[in-house]
PDB file of N, CA and C in Angstrom:
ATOM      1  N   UNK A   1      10.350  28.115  -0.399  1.00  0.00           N
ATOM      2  CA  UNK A   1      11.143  27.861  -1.588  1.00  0.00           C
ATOM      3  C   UNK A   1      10.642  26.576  -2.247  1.00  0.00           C
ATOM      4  N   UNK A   2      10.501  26.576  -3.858  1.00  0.00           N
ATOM      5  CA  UNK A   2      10.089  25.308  -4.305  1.00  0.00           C
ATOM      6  C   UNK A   2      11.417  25.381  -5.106  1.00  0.00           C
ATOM      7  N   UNK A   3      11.995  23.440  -5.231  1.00  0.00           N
ATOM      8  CA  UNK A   3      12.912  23.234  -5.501  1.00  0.00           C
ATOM      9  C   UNK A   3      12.464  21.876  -7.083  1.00  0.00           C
ATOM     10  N   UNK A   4      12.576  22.205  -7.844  1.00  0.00           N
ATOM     11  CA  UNK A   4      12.463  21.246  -9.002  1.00  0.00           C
ATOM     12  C   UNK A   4      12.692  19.754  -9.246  1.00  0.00           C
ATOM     13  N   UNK A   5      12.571  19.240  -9.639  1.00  0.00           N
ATOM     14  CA  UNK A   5      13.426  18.018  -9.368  1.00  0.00           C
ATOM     15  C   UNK A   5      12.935  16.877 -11.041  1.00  0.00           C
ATOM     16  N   UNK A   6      13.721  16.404 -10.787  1.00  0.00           N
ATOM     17  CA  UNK A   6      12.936  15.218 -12.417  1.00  0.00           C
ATOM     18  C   UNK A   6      13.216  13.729 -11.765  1.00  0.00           C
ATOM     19  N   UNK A   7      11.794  13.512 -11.950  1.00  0.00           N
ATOM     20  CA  UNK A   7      11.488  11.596 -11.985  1.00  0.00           C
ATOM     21  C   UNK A   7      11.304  11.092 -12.693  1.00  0.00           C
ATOM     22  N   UNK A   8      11.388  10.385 -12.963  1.00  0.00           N
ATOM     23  CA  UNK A   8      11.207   8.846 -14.364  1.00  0.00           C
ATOM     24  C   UNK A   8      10.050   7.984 -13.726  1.00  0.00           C
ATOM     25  N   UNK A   9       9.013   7.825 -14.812  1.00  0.00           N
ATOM     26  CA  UNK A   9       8.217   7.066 -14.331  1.00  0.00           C
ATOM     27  C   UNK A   9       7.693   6.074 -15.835  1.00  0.00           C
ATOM     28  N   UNK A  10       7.317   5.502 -15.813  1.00  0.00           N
ATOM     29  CA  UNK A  10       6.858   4.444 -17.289  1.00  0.00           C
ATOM     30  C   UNK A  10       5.460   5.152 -17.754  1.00  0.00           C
ATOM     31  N   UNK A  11       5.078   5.269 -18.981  1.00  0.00           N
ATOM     32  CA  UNK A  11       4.145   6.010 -19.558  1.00  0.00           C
ATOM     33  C   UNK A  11       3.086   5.541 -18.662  1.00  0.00           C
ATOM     34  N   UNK A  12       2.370   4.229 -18.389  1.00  0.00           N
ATOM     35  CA  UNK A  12       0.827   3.659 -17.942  1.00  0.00           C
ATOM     36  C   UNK A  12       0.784   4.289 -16.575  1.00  0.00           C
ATOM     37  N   UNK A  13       2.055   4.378 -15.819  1.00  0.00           N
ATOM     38  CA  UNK A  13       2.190   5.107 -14.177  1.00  0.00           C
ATOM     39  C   UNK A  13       1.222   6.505 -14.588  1.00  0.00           C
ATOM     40  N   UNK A  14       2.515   7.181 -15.537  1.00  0.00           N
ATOM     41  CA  UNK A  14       2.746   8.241 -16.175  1.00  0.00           C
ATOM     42  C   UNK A  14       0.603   8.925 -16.182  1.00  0.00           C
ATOM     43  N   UNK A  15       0.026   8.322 -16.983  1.00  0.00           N
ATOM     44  CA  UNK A  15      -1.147   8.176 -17.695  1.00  0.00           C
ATOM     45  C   UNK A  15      -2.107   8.052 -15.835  1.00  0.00           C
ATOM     46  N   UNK A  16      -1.821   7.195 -15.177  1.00  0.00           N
ATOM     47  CA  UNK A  16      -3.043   7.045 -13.998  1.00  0.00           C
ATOM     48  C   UNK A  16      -2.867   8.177 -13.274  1.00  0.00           C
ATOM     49  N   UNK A  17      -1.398   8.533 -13.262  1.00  0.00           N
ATOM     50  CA  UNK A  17      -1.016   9.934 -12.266  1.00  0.00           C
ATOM     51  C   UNK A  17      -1.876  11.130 -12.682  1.00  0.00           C
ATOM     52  N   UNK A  18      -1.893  11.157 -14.165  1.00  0.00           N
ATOM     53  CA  UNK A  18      -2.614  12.586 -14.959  1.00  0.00           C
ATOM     54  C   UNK A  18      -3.688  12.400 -14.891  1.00  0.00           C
ATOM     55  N   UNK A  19      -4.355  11.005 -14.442  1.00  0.00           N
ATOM     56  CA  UNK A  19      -5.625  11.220 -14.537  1.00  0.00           C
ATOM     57  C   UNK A  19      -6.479  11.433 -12.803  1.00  0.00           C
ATOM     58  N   UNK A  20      -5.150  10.470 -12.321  1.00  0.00           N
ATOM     59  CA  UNK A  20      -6.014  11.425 -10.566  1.00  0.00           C
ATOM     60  C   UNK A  20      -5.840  12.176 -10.184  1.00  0.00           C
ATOM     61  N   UNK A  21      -4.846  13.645 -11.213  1.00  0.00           N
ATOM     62  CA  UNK A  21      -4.524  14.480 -10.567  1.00  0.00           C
ATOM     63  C   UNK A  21      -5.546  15.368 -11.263  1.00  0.00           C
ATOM     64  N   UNK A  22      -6.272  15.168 -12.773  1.00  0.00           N
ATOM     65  CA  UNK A  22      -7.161  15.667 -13.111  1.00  0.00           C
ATOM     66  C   UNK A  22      -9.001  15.413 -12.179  1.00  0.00           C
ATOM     67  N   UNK A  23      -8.625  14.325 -11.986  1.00  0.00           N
ATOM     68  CA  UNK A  23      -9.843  14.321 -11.332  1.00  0.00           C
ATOM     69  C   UNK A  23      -9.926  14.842 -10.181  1.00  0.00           C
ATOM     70  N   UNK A  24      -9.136  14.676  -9.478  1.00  0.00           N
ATOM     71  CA  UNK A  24      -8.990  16.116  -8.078  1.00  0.00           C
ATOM     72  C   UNK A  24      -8.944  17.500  -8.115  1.00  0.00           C
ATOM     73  N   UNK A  25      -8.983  17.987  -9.993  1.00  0.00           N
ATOM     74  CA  UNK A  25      -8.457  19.560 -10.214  1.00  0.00           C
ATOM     75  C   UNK A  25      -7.457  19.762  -9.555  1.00  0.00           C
ATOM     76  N   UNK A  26      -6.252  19.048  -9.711  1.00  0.00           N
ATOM     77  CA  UNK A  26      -4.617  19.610  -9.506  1.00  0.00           C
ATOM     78  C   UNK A  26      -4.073  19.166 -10.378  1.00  0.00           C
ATOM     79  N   UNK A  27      -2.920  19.896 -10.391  1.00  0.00           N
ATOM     80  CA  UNK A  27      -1.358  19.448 -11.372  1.00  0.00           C
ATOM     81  C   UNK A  27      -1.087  18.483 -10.985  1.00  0.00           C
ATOM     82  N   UNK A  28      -0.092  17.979 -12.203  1.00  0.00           N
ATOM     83  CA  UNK A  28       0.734  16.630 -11.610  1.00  0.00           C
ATOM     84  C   UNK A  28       1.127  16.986 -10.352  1.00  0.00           C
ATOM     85  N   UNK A  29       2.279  18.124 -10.825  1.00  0.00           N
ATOM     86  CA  UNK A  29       2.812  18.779  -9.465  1.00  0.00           C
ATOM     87  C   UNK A  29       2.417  18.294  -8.059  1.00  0.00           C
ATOM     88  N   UNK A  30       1.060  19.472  -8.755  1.00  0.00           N
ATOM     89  CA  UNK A  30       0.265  19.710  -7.183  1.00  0.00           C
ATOM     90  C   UNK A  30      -0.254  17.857  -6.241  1.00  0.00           C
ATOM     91  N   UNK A  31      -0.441  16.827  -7.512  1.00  0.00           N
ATOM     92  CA  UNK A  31      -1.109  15.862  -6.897  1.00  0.00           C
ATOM     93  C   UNK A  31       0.204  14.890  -5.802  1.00  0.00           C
ATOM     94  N   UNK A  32       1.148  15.127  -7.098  1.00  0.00           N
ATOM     95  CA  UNK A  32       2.299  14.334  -6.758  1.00  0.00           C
ATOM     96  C   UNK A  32       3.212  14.693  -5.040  1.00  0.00           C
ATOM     97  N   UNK A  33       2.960  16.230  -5.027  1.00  0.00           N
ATOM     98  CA  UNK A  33       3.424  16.989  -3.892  1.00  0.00           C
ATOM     99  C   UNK A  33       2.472  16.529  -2.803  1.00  0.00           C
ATOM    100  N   UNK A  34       1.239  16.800  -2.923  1.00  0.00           N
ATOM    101  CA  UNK A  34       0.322  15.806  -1.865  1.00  0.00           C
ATOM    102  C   UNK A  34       0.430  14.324  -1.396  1.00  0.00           C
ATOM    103  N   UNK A  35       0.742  13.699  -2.359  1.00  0.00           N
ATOM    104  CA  UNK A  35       1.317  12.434  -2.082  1.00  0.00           C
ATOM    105  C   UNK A  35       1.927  12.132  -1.175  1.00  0.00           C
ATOM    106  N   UNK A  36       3.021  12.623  -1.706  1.00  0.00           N
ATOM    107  CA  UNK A  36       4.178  12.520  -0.783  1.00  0.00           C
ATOM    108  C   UNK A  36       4.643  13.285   0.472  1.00  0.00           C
ATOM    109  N   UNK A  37       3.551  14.125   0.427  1.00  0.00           N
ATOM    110  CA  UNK A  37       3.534  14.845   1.705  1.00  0.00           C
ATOM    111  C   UNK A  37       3.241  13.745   2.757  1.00  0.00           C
ATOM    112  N   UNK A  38       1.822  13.791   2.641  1.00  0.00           N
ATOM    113  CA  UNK A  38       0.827  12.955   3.475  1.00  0.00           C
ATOM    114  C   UNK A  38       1.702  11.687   3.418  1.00  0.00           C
ATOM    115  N   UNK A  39       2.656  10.825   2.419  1.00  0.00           N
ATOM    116  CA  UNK A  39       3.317   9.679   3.035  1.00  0.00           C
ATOM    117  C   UNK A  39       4.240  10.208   4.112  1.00  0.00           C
ATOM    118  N   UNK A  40       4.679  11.099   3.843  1.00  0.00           N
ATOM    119  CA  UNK A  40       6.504  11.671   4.538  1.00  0.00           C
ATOM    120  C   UNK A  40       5.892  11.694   5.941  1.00  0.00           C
ATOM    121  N   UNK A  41       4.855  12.689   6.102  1.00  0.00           N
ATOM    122  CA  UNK A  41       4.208  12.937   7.137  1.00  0.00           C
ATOM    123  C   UNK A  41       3.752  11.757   8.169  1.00  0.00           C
ATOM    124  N   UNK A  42       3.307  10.875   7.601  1.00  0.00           N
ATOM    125  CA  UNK A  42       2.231   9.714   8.556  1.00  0.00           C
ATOM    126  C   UNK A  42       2.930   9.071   8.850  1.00  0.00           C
ATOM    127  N   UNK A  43       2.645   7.877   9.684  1.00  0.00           N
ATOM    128  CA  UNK A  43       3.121   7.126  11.002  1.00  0.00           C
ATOM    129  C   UNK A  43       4.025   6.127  10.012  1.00  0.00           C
ATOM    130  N   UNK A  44       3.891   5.470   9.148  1.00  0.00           N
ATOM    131  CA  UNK A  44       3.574   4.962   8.248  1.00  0.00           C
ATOM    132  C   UNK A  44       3.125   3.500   8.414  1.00  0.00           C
ATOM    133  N   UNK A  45       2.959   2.571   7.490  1.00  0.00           N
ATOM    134  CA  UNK A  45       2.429   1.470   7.232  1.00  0.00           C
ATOM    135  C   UNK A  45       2.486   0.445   8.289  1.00  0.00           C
ATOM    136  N   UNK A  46       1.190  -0.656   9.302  1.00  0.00           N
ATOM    137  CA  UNK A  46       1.589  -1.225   9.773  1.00  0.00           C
ATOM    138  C   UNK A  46       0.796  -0.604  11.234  1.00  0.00           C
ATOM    139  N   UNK A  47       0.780   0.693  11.636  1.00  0.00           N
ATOM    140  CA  UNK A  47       0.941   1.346  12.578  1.00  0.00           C
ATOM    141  C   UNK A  47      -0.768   1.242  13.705  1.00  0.00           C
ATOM    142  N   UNK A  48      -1.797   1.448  12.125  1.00  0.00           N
ATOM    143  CA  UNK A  48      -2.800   1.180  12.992  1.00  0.00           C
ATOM    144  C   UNK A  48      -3.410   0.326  13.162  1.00  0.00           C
ATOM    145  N   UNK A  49      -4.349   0.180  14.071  1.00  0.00           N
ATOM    146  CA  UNK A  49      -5.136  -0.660  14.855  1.00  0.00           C
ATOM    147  C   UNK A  49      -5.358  -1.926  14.039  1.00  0.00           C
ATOM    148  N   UNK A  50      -6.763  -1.652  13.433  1.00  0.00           N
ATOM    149  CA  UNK A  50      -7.028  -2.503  12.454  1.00  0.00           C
ATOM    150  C   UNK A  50      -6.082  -3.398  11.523  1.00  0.00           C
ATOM    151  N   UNK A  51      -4.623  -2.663  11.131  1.00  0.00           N
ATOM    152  CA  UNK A  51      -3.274  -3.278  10.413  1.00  0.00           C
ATOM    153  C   UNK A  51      -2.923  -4.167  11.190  1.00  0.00           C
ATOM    154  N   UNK A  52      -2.279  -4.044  12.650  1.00  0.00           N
ATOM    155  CA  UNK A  52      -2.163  -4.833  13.505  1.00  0.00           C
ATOM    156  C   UNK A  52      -2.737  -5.998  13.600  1.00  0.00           C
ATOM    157  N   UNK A  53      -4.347  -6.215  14.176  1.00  0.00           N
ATOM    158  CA  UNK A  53      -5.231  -7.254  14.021  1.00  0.00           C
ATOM    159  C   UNK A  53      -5.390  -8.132  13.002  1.00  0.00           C
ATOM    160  N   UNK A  54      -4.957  -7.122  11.505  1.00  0.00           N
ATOM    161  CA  UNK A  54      -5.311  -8.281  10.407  1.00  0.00           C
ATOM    162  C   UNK A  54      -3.762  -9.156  10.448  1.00  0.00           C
ATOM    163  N   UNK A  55      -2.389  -8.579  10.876  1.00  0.00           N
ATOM    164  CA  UNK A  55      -1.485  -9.138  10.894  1.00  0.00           C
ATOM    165  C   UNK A  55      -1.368 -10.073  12.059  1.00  0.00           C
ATOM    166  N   UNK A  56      -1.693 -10.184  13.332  1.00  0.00           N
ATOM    167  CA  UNK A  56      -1.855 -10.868  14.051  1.00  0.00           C
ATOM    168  C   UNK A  56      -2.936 -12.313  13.813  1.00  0.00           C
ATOM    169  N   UNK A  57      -4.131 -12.203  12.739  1.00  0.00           N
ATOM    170  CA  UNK A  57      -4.488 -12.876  12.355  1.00  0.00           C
ATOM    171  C   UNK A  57      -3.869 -13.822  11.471  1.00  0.00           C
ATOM    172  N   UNK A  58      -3.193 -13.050  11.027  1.00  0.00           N
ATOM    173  CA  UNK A  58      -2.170 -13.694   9.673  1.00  0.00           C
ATOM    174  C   UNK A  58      -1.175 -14.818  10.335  1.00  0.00           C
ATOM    175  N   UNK A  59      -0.955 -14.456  11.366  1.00  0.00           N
ATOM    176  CA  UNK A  59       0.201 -15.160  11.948  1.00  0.00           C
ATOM    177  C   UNK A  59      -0.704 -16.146  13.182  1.00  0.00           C
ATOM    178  N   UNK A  60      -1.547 -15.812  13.662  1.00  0.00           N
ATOM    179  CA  UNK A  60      -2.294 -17.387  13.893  1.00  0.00           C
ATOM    180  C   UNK A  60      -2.805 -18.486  12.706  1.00  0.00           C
ATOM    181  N   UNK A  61      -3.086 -18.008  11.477  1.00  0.00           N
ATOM    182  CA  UNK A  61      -3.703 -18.436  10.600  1.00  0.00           C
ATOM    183  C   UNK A  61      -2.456 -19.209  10.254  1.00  0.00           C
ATOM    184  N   UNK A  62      -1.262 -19.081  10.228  1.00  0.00           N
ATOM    185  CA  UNK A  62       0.022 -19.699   9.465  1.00  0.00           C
ATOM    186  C   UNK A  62       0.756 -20.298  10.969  1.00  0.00           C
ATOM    187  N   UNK A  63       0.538 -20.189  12.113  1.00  0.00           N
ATOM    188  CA  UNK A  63       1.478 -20.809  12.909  1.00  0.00           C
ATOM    189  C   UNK A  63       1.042 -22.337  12.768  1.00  0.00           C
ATOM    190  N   UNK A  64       0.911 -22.770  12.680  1.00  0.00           N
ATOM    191  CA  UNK A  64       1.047 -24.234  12.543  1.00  0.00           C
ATOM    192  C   UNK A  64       1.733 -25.033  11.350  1.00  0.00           C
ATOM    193  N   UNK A  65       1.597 -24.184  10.178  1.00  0.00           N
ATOM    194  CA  UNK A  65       1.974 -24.178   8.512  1.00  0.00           C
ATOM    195  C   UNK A  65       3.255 -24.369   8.678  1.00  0.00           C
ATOM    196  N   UNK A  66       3.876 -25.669   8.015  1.00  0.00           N
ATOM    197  CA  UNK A  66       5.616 -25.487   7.998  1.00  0.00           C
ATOM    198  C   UNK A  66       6.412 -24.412   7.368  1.00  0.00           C
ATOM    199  N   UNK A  67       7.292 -23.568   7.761  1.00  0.00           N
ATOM    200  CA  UNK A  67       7.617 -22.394   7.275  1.00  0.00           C
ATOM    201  C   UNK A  67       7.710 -22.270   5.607  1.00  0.00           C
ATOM    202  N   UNK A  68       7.696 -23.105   4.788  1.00  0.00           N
ATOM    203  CA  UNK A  68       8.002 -22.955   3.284  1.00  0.00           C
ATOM    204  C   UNK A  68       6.542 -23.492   2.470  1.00  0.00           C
ATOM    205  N   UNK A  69       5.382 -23.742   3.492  1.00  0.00           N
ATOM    206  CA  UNK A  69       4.075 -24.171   2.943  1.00  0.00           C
ATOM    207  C   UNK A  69       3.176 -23.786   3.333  1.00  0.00           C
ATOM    208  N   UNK A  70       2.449 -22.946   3.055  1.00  0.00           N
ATOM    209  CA  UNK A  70       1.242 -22.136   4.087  1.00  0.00           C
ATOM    210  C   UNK A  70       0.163 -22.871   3.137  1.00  0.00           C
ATOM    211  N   UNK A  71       0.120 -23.817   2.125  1.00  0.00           N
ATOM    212  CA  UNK A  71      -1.390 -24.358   1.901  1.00  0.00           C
ATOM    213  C   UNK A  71      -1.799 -25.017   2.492  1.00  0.00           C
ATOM    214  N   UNK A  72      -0.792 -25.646   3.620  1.00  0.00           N
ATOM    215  CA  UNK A  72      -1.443 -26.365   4.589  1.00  0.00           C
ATOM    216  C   UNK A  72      -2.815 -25.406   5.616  1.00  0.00           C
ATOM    217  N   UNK A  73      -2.220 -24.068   6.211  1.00  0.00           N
ATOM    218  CA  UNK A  73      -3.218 -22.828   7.127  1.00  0.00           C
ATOM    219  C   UNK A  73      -4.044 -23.302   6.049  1.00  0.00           C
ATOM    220  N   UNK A  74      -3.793 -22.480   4.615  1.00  0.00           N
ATOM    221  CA  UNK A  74      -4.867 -21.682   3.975  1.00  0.00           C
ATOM    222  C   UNK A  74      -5.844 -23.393   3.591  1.00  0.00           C
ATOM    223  N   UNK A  75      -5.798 -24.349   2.990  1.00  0.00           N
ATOM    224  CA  UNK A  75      -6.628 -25.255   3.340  1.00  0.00           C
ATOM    225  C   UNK A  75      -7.635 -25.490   4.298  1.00  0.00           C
ATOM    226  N   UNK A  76      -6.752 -25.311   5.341  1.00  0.00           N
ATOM    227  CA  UNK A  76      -7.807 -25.890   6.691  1.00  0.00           C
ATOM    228  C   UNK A  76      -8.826 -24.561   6.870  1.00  0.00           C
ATOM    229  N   UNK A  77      -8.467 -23.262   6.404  1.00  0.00           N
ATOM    230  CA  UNK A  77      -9.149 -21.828   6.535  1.00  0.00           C
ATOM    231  C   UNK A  77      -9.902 -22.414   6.312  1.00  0.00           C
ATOM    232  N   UNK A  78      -9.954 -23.097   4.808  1.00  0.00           N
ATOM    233  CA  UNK A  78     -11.313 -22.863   3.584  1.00  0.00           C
ATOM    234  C   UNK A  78     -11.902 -23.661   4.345  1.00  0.00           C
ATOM    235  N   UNK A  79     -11.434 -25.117   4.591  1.00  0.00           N
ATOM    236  CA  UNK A  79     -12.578 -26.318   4.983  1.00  0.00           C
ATOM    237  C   UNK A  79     -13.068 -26.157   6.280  1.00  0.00           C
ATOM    238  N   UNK A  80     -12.877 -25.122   7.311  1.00  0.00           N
ATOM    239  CA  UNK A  80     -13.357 -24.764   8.920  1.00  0.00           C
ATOM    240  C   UNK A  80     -13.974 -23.688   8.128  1.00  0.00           C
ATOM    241  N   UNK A  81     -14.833 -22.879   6.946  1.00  0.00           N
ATOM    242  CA  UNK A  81     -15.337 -22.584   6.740  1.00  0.00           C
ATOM    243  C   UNK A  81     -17.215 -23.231   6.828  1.00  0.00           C
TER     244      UNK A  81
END
């Protein structure tokens, strides 16, 4: 069963959607239904490997940084460059 539905989206959304759904040869429909499949479906965000590591980096890179100033990390990044 396909069930209809109406979304609101702002024309420029509107405009990139029609155009990656043309460049894949699908409908809005069809592109928009893929979308959100493959999100509904997957583990989601965060989950793999590589996500992990860059977030674990993130949080050595800032543990020392007083909680409301991270130019202190991101400074010392650049200059231990």
């Amino acid at each position: 069963m396909t069930t209809k539905v109406l979304v609101s989206f702002d024309d420029e959304l509107l405009r990139r959607i029609d155009r990656a759904a043309k460049g894949q040869g699908l409908t809005r429909s069809a592109y928009l239904a893929q979308l959100a499949a493959g999100d509904a479906s997957g583990p989601g965000p965060g989950v793999g490997r590589a996500v992990q590591l860059a977030c674990q980096e993130l949080d050595d890179l800032f543990a020392g940084a007083p909680p409301d100033d991270s130019t202190v990390a991101v400074r010392a990044a650049r200059d231990a460059r």
